[in-house]
Protein backbone atom coordinates (compact mmCIF):
# COMPACT_ATOMS: atom_id res chain seq x y z
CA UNK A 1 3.32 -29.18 -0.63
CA UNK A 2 6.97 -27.54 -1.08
CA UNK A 3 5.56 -25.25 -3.94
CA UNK A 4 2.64 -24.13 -1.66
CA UNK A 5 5.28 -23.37 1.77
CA UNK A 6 7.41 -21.26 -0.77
CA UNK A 7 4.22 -19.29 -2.76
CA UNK A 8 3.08 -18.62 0.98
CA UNK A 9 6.36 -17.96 2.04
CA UNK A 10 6.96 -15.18 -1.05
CA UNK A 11 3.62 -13.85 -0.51
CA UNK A 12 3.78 -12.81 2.99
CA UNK A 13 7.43 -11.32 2.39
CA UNK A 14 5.79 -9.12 -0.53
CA UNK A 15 2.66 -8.42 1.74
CA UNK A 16 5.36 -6.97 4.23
CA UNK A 17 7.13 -5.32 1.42
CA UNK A 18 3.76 -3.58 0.64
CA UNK A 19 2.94 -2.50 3.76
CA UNK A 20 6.44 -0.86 4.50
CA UNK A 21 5.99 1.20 1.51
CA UNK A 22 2.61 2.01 2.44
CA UNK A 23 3.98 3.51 5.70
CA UNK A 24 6.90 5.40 4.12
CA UNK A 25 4.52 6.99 2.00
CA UNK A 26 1.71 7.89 4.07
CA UNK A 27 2.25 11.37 4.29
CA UNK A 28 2.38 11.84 0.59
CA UNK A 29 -1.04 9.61 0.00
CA UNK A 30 -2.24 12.00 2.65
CA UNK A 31 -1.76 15.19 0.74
CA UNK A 32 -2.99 13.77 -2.64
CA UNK A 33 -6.43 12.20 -0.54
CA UNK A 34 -6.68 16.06 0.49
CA UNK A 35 -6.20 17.50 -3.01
CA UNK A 36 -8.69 14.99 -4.67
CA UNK A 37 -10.82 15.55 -2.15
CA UNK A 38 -10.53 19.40 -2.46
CA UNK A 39 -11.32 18.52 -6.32
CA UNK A 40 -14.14 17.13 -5.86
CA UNK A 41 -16.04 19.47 -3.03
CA UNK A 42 -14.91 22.65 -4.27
CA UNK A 43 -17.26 22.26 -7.19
């Protein structure tokens, strides 16, 4: 039961990690979703 409350306890810490990355970098994964996506309709 202690292993479980500490794997949960690590995974939502690294789920939060994630997601604050995810925000700092939103802009950037904006501009490559626009260039792929340029790509991929220009042809």
């Amino acid at each position: 039961m202690e292993l479980f409350l500490l794997l949960k306890i690590i995974f939502i810490i690294g789920v939060v990690i994630a997601l604050y990355a995810i925000a700092r970098n939103l802009d950037i994964i904006k501009i490559i979703l626009v260039y792929w996506k340029d790509l991929i309709f220009k042809k």
